[in-house]
C-alpha atoms as a PDB file:
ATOM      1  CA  UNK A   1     -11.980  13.896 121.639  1.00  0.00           C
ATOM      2  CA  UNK A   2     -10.858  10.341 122.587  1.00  0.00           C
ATOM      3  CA  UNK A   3     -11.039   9.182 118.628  1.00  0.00           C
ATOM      4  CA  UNK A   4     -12.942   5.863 120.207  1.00  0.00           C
ATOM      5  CA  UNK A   5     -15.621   4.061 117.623  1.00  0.00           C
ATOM      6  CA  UNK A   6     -18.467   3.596 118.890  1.00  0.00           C
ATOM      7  CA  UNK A   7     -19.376  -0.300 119.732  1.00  0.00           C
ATOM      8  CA  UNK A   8     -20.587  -2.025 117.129  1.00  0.00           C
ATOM      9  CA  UNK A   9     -23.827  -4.931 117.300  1.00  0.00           C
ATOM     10  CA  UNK A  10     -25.544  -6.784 115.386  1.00  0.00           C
ATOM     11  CA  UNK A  11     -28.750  -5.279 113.509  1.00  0.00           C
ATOM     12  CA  UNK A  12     -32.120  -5.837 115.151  1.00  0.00           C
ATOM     13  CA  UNK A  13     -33.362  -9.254 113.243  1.00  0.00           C
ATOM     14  CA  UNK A  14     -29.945 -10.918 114.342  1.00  0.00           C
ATOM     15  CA  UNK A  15     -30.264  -9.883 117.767  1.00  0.00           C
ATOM     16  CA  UNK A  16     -33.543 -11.298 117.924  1.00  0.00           C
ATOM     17  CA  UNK A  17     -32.496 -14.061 116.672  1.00  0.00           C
ATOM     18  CA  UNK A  18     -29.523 -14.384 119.171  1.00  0.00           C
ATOM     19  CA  UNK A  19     -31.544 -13.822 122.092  1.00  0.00           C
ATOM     20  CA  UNK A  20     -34.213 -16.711 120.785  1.00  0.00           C
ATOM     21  CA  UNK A  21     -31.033 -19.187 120.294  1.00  0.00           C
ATOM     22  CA  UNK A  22     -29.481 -18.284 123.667  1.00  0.00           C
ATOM     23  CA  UNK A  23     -33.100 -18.705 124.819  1.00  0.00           C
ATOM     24  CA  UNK A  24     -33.432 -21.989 123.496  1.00  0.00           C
ATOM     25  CA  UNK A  25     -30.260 -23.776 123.513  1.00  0.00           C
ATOM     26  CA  UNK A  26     -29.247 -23.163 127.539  1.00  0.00           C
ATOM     27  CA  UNK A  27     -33.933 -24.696 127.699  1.00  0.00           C
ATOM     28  CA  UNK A  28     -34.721 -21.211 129.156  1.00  0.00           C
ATOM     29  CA  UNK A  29     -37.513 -21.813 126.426  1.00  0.00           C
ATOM     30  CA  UNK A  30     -38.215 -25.598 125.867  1.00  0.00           C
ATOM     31  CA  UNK A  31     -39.317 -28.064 123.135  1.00  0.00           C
ATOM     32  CA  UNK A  32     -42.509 -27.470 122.168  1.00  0.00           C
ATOM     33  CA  UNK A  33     -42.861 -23.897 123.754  1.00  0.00           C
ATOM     34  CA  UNK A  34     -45.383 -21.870 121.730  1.00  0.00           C
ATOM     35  CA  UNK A  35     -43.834 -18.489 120.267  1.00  0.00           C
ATOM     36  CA  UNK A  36     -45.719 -15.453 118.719  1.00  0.00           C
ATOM     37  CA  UNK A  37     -44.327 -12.691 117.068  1.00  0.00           C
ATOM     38  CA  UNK A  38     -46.380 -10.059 118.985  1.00  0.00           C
ATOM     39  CA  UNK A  39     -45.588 -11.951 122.464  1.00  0.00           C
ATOM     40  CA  UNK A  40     -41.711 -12.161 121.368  1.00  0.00           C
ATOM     41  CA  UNK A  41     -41.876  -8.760 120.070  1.00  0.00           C
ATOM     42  CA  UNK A  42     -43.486  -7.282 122.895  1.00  0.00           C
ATOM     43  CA  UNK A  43     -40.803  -9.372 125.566  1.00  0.00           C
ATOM     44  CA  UNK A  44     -38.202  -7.992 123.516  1.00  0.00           C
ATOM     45  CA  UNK A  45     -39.209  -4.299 123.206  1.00  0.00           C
ATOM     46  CA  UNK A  46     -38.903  -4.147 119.616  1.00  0.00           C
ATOM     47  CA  UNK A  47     -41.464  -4.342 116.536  1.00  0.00           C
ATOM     48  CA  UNK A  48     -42.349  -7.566 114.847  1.00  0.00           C
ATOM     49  CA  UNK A  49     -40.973  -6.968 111.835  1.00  0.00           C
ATOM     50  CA  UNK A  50     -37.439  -8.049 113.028  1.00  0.00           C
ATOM     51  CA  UNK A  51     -39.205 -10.900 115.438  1.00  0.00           C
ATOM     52  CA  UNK A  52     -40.582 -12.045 111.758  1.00  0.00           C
ATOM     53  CA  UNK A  53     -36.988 -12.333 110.316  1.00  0.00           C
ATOM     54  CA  UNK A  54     -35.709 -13.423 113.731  1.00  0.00           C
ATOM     55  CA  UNK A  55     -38.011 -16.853 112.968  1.00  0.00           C
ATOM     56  CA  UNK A  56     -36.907 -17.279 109.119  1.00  0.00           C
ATOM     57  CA  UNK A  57     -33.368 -17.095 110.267  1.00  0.00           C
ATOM     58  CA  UNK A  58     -34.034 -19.999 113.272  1.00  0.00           C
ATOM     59  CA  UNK A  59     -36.395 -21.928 111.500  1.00  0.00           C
ATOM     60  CA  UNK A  60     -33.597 -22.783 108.701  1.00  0.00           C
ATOM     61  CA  UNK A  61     -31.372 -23.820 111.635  1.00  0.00           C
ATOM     62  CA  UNK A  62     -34.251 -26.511 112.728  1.00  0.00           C
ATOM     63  CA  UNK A  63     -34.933 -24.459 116.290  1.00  0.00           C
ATOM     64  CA  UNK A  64     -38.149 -24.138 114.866  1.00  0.00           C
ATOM     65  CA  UNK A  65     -41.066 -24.342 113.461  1.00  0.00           C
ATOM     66  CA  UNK A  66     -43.119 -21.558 110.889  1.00  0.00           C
ATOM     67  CA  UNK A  67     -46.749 -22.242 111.307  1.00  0.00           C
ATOM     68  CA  UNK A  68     -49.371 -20.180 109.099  1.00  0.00           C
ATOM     69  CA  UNK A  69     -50.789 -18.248 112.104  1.00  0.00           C
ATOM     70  CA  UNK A  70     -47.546 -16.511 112.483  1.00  0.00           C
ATOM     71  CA  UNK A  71     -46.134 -18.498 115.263  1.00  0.00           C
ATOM     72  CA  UNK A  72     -43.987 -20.868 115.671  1.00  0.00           C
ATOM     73  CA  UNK A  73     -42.728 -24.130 117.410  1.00  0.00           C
ATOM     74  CA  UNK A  74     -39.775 -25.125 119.342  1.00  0.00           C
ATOM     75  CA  UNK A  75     -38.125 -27.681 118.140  1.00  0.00           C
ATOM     76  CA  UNK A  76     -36.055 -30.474 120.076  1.00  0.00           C
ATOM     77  CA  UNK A  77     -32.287 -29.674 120.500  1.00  0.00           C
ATOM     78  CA  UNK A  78     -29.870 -32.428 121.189  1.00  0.00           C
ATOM     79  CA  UNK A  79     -26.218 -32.510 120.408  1.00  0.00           C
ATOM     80  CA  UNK A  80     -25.752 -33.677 116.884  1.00  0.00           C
ATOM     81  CA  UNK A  81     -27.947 -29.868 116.190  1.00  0.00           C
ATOM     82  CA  UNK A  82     -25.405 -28.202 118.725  1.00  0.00           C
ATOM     83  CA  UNK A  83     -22.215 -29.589 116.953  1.00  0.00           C
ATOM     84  CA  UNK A  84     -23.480 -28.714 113.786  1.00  0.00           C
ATOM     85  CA  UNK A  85     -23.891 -25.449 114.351  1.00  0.00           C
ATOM     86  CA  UNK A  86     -20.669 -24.832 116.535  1.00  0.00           C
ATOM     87  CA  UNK A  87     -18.824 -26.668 114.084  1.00  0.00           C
ATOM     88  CA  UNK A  88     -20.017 -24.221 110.553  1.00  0.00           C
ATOM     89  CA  UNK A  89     -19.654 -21.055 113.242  1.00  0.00           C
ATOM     90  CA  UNK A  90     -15.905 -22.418 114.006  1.00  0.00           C
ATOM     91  CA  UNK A  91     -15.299 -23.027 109.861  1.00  0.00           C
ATOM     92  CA  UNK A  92     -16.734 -19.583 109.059  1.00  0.00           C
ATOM     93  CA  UNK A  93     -15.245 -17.134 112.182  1.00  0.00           C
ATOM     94  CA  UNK A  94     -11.877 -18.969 111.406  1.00  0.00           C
ATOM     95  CA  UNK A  95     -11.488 -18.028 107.811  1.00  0.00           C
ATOM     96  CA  UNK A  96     -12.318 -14.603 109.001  1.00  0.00           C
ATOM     97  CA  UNK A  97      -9.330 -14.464 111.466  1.00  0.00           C
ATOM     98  CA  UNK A  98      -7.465 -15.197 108.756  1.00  0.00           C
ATOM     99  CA  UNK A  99      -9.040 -12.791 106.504  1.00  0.00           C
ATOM    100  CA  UNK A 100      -8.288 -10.258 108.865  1.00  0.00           C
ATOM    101  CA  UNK A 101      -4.039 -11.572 108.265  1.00  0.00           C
ATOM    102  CA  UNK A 102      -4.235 -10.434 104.439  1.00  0.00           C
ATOM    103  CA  UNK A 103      -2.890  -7.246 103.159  1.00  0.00           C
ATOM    104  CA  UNK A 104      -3.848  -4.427 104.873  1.00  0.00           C
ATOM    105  CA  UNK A 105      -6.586  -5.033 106.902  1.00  0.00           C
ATOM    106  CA  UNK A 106      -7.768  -2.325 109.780  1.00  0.00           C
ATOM    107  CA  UNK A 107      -8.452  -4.204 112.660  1.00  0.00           C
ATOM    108  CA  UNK A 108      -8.083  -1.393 115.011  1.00  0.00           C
ATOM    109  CA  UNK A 109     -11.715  -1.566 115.596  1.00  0.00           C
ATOM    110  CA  UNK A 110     -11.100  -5.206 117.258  1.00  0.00           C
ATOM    111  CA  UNK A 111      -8.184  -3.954 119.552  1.00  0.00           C
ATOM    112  CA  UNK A 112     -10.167  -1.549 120.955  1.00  0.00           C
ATOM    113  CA  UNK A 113     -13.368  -3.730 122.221  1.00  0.00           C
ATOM    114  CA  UNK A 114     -10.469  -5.996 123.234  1.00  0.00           C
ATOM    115  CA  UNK A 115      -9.445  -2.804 125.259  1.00  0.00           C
ATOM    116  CA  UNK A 116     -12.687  -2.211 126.445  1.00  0.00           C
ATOM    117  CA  UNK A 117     -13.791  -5.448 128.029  1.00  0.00           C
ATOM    118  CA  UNK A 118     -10.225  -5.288 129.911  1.00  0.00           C
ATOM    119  CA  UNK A 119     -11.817  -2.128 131.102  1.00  0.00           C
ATOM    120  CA  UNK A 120     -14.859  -3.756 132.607  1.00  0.00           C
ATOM    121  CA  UNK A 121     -13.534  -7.035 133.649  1.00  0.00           C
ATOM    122  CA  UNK A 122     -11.558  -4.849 135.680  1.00  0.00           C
ATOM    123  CA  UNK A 123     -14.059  -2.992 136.966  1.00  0.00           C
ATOM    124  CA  UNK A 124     -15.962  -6.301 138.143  1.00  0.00           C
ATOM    125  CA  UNK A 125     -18.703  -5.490 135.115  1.00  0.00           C
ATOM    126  CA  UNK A 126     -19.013  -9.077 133.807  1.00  0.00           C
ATOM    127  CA  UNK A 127     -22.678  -8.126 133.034  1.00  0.00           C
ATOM    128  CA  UNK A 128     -21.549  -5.820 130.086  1.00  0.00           C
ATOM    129  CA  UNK A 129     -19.499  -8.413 128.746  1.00  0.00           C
ATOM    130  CA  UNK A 130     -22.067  -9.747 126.646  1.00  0.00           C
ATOM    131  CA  UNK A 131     -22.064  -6.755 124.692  1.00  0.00           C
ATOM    132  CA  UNK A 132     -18.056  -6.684 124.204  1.00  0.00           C
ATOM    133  CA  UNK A 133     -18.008 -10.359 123.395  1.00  0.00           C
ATOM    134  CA  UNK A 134     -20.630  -9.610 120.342  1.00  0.00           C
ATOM    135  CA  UNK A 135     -18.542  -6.146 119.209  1.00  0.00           C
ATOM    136  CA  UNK A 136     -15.089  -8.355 119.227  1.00  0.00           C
ATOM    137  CA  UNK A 137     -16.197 -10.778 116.930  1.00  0.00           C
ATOM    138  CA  UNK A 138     -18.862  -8.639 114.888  1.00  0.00           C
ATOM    139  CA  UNK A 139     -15.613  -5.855 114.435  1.00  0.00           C
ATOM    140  CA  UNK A 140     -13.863  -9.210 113.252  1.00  0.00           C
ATOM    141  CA  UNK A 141     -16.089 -10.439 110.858  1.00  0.00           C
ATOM    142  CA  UNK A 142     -16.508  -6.407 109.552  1.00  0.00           C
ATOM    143  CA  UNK A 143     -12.265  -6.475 108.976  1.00  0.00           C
ATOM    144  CA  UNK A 144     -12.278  -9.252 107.124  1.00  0.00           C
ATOM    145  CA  UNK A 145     -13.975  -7.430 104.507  1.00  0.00           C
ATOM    146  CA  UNK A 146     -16.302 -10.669 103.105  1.00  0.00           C
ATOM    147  CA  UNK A 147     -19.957  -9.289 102.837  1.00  0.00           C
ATOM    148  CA  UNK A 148     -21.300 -12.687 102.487  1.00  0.00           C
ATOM    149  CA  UNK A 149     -19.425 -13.812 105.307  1.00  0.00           C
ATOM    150  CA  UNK A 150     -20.687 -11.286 107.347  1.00  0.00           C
ATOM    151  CA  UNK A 151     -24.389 -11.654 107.193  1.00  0.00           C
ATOM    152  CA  UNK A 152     -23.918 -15.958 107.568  1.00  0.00           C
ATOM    153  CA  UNK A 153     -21.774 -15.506 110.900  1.00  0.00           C
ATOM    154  CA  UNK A 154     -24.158 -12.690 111.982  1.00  0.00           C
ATOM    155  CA  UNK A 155     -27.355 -15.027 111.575  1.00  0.00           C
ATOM    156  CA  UNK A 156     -25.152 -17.864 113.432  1.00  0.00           C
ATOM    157  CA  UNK A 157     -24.435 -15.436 115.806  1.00  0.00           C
ATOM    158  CA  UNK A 158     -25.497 -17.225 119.595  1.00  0.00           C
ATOM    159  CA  UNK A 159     -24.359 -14.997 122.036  1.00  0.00           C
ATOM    160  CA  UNK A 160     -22.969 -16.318 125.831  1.00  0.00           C
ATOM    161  CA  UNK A 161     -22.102 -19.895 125.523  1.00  0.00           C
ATOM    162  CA  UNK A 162     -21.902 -20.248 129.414  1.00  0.00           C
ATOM    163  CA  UNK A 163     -22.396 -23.892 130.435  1.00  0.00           C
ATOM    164  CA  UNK A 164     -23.226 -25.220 133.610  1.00  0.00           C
ATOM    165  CA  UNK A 165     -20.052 -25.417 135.118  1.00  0.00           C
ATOM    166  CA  UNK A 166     -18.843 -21.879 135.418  1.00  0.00           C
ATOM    167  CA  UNK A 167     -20.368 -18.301 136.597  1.00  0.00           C
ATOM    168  CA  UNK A 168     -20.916 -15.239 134.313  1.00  0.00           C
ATOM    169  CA  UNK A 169     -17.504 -13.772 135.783  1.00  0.00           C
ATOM    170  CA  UNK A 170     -15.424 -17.211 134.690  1.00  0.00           C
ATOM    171  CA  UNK A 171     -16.816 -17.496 131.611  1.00  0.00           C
ATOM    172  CA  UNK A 172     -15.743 -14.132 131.113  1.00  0.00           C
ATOM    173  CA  UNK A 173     -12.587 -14.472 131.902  1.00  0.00           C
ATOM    174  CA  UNK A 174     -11.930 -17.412 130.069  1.00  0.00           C
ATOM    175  CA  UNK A 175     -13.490 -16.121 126.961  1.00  0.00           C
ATOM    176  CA  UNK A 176     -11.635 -12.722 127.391  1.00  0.00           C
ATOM    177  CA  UNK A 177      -8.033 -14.406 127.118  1.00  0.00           C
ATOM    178  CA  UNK A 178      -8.758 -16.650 124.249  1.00  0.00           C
ATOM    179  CA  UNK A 179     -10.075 -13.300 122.633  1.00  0.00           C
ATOM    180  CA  UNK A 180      -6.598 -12.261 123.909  1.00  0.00           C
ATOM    181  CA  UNK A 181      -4.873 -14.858 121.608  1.00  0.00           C
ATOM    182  CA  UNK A 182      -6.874 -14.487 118.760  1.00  0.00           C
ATOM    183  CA  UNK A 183      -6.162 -10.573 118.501  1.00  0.00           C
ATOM    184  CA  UNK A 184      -2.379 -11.490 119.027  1.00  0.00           C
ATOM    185  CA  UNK A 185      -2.188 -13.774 115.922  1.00  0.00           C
ATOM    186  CA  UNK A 186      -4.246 -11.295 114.180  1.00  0.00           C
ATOM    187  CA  UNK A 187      -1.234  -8.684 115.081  1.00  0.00           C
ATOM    188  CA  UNK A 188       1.217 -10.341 114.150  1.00  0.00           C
ATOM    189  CA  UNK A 189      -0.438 -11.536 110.711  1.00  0.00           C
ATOM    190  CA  UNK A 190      -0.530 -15.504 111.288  1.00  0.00           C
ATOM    191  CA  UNK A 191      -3.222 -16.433 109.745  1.00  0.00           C
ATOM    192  CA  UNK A 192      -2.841 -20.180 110.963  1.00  0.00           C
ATOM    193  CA  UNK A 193      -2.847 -18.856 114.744  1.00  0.00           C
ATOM    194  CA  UNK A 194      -5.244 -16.809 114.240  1.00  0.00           C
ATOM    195  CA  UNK A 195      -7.560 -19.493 112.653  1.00  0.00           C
ATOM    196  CA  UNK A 196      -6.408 -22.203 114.957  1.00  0.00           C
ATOM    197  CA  UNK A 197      -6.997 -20.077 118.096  1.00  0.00           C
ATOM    198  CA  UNK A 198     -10.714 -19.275 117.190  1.00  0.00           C
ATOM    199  CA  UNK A 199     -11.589 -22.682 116.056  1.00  0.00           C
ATOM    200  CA  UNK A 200      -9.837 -23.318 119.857  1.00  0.00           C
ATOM    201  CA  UNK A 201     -12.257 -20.788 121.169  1.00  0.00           C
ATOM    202  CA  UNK A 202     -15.562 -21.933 119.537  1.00  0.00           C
ATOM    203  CA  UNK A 203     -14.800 -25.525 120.113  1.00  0.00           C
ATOM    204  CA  UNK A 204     -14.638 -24.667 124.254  1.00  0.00           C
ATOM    205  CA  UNK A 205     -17.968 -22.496 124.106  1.00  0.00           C
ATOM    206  CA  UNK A 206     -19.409 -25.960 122.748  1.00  0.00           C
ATOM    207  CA  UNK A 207     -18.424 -27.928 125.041  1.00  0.00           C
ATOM    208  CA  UNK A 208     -19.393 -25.664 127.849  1.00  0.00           C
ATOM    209  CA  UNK A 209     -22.875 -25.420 126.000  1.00  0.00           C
ATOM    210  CA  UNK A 210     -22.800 -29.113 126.191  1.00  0.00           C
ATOM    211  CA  UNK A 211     -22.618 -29.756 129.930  1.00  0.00           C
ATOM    212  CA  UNK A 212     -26.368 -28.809 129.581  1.00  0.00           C
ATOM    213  CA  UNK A 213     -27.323 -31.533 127.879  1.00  0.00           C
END
């Protein structure tokens, strides 16, 4: 027995709503695109009843919009709605990091997807990185030990923040050593570097998102 946890992600609604967000922020899916929950659902492979909470979450963040047949509309996206929502995901992950400083937190759990994604950068498996990315912070937002906090970064939650400028294997990289300096200040119990360096790290996913636009 290795004693490893398994990796942690986030329940099915948020994932859903993830993928949607990715979907529509990087135009994959564009302003007024139609979207049905048994379409989505079925694109997806799950059921619809996490499709259904999927569109509650977005339609509060103005990506779209509930109609009574059970659809929805895509909303416009332009960069006042991006910083908006970068800038309460940098507030909220930040005072996690520094949650994460007090007492006597266990953030093993974030060392070892740290570990992990060493493991398959190394390997040349950028592709699973999406999956290590969402366990570092989810295992982050877990330590900190704030319920509430929890379930608002999880519904933020927007998965790959490439922009247009770099490849899935930079972007990894890049992301992997900020992830790097957040787990150091986390270490060492400095809350102020620790907040500081994931503000630093949302902040740059923006403004790759940005080069989109």
């Amino acid at each position: 027995m290795l004693g490893l946890k398994p990796i942690k992600l986030l329940p099915a609604r948020e994932r859903v709503a993830s993928e949607l967000r990715e979907a529509i922020l990087s135009r994959q899916v564009s302003e007024g695109a139609i979207l049905t929950l048994e379409t989505t659902a079925q694109e997806l492979g799950v059921s619809i009843t996490p499709v259904r909470e999927a569109f509650q979450i977005l339609a509060r963040d103005g990506l779209i919009d509930l109609k009574q047949n059970k659809g929805a509309v895509v909303l416009g996206i332009n960069e006042k709605t991006l910083r908006e929502h970068y800038q309460v995901r940098a507030a909220l992950e930040s005072a996690a990091c520094a949650l994460c400083c007090e007492g006597e937190k266990d953030i093993s759990a974030v060392r070892q997807c740290l570990d992990r994604a060493d493991k398959a950068l190394a390997n040349q498996d950028s592709g699973s990185y999406a999956d290590y990315n969402q366990s570092f912070h989810y295992e982050i937002w877990n330590a900190a030990g704030n319920e509430k906090l929890r379930r608002m970064l999880a519904e933020l939650w927007n998965g790959l923040s490439m922009g247009l400028k770099s490849t899935k294997e930079e972007y990894a990289g890049i992301s992997q050593e900020e992830h790097r300096k957040i787990w150091e200040a986390m270490e060492k119990k400095d809350a102020d570097a620790a907040r500081k360096e994931m503000e630093k790290h949302i902040y740059r996913s923006l403004e790759d998102v940005l080069t989109r636009y």
